[in-house]
C-alpha atoms as a PDB file:
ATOM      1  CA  UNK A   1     -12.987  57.611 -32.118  1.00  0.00           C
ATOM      2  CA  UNK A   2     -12.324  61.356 -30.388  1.00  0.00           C
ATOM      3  CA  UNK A   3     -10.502  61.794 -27.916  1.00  0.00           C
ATOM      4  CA  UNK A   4     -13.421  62.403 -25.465  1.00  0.00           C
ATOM      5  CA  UNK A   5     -14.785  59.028 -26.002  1.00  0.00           C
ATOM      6  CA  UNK A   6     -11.044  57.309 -25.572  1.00  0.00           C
ATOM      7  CA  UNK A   7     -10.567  59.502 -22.465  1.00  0.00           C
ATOM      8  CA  UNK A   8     -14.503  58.328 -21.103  1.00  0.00           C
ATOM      9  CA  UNK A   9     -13.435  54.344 -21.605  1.00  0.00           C
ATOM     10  CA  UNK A  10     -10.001  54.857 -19.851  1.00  0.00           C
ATOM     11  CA  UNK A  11     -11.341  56.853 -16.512  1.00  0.00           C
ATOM     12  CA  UNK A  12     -14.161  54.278 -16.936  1.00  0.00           C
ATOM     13  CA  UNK A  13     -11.911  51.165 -16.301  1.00  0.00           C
ATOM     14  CA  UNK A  14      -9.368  53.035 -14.223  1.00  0.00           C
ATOM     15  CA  UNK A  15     -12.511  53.686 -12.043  1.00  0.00           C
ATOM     16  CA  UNK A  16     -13.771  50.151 -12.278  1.00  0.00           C
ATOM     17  CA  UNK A  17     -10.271  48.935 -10.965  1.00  0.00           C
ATOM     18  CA  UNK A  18     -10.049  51.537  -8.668  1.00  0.00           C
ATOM     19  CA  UNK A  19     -13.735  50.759  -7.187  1.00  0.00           C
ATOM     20  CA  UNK A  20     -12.520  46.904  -7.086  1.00  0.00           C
ATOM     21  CA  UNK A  21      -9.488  47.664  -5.884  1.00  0.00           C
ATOM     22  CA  UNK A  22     -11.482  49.015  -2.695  1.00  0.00           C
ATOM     23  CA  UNK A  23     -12.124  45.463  -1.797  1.00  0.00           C
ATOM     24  CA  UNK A  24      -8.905  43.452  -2.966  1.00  0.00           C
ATOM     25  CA  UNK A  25      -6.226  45.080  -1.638  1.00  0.00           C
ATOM     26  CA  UNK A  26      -3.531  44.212  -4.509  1.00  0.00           C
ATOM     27  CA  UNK A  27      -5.107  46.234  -6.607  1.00  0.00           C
ATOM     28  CA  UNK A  28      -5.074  50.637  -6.391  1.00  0.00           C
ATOM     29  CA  UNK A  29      -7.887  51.571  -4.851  1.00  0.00           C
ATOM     30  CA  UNK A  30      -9.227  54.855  -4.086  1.00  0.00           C
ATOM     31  CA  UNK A  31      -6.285  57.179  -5.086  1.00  0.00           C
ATOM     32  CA  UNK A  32      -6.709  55.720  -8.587  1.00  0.00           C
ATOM     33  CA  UNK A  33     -10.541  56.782  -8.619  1.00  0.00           C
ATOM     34  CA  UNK A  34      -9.649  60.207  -7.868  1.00  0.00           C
ATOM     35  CA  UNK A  35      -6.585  60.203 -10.004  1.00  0.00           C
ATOM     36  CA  UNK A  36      -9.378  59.032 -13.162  1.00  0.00           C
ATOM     37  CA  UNK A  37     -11.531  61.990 -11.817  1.00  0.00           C
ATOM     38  CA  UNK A  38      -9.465  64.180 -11.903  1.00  0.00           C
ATOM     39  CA  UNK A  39      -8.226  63.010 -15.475  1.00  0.00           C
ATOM     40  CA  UNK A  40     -11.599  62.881 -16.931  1.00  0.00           C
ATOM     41  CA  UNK A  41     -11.761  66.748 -15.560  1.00  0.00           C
ATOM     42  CA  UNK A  42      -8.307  67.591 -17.657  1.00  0.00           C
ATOM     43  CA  UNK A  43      -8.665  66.075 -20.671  1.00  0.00           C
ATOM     44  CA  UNK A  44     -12.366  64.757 -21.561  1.00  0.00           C
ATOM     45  CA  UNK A  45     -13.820  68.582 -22.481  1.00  0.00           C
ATOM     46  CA  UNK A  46     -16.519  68.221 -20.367  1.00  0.00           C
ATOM     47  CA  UNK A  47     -15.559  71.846 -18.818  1.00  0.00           C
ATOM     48  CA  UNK A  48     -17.300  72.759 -15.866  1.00  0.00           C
ATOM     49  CA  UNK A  49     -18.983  69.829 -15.622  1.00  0.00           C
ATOM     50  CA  UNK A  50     -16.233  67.864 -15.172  1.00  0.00           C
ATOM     51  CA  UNK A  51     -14.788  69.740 -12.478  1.00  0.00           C
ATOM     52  CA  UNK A  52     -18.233  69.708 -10.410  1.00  0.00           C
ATOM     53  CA  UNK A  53     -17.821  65.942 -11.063  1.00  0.00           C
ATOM     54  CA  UNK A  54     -14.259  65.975 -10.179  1.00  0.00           C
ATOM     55  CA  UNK A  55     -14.956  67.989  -6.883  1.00  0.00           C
ATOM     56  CA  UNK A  56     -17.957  65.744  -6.021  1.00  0.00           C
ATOM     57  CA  UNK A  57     -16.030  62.655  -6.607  1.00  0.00           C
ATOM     58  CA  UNK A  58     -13.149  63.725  -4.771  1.00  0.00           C
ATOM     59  CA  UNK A  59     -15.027  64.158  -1.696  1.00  0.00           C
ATOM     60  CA  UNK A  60     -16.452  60.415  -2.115  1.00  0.00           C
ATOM     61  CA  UNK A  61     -12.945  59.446  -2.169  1.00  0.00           C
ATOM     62  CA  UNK A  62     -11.429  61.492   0.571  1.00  0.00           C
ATOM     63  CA  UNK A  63     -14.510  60.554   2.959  1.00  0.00           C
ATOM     64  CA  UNK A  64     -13.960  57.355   2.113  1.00  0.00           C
ATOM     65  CA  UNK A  65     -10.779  56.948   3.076  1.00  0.00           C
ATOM     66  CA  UNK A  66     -10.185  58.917   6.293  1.00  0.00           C
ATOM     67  CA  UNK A  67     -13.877  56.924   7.642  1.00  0.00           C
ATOM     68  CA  UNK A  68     -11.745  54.014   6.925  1.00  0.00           C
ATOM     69  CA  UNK A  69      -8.802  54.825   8.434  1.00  0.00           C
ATOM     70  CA  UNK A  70     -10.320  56.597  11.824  1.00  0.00           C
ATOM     71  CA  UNK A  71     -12.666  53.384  12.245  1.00  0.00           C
ATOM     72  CA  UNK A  72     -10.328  51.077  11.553  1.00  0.00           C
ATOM     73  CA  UNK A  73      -7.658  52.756  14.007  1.00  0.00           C
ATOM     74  CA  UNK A  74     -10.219  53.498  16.596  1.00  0.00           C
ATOM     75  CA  UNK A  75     -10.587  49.752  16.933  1.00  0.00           C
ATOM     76  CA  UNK A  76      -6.907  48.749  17.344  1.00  0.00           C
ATOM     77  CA  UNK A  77      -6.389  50.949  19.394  1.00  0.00           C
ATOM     78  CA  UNK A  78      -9.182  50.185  21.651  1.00  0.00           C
ATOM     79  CA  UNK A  79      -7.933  46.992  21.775  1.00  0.00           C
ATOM     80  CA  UNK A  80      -4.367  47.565  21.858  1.00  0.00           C
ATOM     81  CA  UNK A  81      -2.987  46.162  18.930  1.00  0.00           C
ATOM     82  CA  UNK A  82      -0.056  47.344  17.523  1.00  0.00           C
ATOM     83  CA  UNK A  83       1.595  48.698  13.784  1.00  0.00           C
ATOM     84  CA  UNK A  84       3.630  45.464  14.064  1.00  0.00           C
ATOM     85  CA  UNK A  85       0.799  42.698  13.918  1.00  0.00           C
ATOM     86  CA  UNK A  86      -0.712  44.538  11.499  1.00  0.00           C
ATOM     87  CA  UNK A  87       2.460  44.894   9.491  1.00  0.00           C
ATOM     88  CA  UNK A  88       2.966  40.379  10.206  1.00  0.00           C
ATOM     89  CA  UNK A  89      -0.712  40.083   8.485  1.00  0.00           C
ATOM     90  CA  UNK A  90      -0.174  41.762   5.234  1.00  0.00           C
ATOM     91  CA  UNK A  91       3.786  40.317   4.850  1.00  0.00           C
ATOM     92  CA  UNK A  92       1.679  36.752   5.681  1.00  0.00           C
ATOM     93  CA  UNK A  93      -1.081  38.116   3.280  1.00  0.00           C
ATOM     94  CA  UNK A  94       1.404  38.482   0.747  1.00  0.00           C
ATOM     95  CA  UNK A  95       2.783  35.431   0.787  1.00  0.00           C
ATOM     96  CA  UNK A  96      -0.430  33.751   1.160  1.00  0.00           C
ATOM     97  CA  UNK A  97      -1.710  35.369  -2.330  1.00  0.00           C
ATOM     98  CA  UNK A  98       1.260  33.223  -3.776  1.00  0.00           C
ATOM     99  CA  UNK A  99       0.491  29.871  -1.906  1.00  0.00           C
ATOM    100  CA  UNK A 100      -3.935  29.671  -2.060  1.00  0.00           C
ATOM    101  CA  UNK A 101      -4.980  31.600  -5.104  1.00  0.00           C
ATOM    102  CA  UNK A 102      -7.607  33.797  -4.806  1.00  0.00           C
ATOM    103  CA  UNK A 103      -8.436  33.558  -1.146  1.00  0.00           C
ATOM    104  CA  UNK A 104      -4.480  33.220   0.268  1.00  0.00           C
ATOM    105  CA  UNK A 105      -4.445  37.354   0.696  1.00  0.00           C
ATOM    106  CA  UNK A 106      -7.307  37.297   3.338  1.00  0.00           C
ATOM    107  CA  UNK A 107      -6.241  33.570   4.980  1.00  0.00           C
ATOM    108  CA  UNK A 108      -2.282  34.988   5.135  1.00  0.00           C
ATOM    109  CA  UNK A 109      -3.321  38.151   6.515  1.00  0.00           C
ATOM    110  CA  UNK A 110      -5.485  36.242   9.187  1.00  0.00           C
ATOM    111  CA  UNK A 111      -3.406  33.892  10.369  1.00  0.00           C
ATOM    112  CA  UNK A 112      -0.098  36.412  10.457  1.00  0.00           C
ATOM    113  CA  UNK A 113      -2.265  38.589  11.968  1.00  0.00           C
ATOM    114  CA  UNK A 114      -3.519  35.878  14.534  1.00  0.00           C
ATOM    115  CA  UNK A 115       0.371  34.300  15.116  1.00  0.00           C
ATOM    116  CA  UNK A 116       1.331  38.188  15.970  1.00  0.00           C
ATOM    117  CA  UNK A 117      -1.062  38.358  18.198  1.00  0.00           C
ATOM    118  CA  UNK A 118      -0.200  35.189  20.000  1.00  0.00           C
ATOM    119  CA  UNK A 119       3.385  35.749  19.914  1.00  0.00           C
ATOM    120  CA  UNK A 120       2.719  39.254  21.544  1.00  0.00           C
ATOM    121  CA  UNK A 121      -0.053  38.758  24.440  1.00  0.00           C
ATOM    122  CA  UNK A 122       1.202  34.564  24.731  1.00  0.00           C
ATOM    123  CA  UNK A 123      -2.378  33.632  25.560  1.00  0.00           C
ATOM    124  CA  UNK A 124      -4.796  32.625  22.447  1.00  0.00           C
ATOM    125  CA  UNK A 125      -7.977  33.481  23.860  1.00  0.00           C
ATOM    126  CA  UNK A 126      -6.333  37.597  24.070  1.00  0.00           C
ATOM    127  CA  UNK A 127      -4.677  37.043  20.258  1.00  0.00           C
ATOM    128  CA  UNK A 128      -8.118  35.541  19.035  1.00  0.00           C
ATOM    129  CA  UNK A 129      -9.906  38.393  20.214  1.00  0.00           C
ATOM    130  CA  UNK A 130      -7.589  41.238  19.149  1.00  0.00           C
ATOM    131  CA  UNK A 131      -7.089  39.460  15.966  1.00  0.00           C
ATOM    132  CA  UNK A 132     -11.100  38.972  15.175  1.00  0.00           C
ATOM    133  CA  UNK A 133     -11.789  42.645  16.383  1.00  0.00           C
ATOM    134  CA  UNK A 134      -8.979  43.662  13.648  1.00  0.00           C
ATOM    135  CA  UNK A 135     -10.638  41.645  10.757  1.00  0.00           C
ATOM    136  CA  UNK A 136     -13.936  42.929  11.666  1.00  0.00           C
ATOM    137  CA  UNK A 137     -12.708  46.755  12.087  1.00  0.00           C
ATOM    138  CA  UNK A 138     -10.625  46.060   8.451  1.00  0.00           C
ATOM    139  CA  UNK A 139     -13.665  44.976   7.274  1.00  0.00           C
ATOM    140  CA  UNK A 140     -16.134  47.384   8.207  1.00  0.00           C
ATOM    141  CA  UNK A 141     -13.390  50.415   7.000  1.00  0.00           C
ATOM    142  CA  UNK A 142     -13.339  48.318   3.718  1.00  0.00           C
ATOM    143  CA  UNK A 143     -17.109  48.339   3.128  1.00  0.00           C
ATOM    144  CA  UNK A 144     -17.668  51.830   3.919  1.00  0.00           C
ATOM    145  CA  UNK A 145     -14.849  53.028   1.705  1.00  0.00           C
ATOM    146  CA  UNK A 146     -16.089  51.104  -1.004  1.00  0.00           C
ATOM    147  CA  UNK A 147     -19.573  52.449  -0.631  1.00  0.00           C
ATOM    148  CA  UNK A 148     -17.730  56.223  -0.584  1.00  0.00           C
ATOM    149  CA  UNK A 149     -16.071  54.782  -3.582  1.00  0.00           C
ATOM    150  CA  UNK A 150     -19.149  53.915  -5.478  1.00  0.00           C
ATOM    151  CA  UNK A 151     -20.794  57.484  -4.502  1.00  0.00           C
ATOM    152  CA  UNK A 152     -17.563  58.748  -6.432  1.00  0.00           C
ATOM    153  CA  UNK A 153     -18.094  56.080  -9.258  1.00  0.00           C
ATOM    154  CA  UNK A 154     -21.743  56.841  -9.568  1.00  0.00           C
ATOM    155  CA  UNK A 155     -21.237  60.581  -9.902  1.00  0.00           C
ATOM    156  CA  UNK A 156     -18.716  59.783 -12.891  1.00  0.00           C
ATOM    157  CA  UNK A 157     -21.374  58.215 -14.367  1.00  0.00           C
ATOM    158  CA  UNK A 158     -23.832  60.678 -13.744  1.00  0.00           C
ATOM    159  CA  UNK A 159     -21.335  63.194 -15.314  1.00  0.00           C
ATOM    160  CA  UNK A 160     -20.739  60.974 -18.282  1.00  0.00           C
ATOM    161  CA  UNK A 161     -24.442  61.174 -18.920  1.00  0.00           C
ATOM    162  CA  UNK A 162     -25.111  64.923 -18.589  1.00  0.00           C
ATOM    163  CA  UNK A 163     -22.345  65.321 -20.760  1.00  0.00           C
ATOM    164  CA  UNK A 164     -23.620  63.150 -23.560  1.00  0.00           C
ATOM    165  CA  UNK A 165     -27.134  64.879 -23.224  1.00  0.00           C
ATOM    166  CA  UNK A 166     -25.604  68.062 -24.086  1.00  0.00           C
END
């Protein structure tokens, strides 16, 4: 094996992690897709190539995350929730990944999120509002990063291909 085609399987599963790591939180997300671009740009020998894929990628990534980030925060603050709720999800997230395999992330981070809430605004019709408009604003940020994500993904791919045509 050369060193191109070791270098093409690593980025290739970095990115797959990366892209899946989007959606489960535990694992590196976005940074790591760029991080594997920018990699596969160093050390594959695609040349320019890989830096137009690199670039391309990078701009996946970066859109990615600040739409995430400004939708996300648009929508707690609209609804006044603050850093510490959020911060009482994931510790209850975390926890809850221990307790109920698989699902226990999203159920802790819920519920923390929800007994925040309700230990802030002591009414549960307020908390179960602010709470659901946080899942849903989480959730829409997570689905339109990991759509940026695999744009970045794709144009790996699409670079991998050029590459091997040449």
């Amino acid at each position: 094996m050369d060193a191109y085609l070791i270098t093409t399987i690593l980025c290739g599963a970095a990115i797959l992690v990366g892209v899946a790591g989007v959606i489960i939180p535990v694992l590196p997300g976005s940074i790591l897709i760029g991080l594997s671009l920018l990699a596969w740009a160093l050390f594959a020998g695609a040349g320019t190539l890989g830096w137009v894929i690199f670039g391309i990628g990078l701009f996946f990534v970066i859109a990615g995350m600040t739409a995430s980030a400004v939708l996300t925060g648009r929508k707690l603050k609209q609804h006044s929730v603050p850093s510490r709720s959020i911060v009482a999800g994931l510790v209850a997230g975390i926890i809850g990944m221990f307790v109920i395999p698989v699902v226990g992330l999203f159920v802790g981070f819920a519920a923390g999120l929800l007994l925040s809430e309700l230990a802030r605004t002591r009414d549960f019709a307020v908390a179960w509002r602010s709470s659901w408009a946080t899942l849903k604003a989480t959730g829409v940020g997570m689905l339109v990063e990991f759509a940026c994500a695999s744009l970045a993904a794709s144009a790996w791919v699409v670079g991998v291909w050029i590459h091997a045509l040449n």
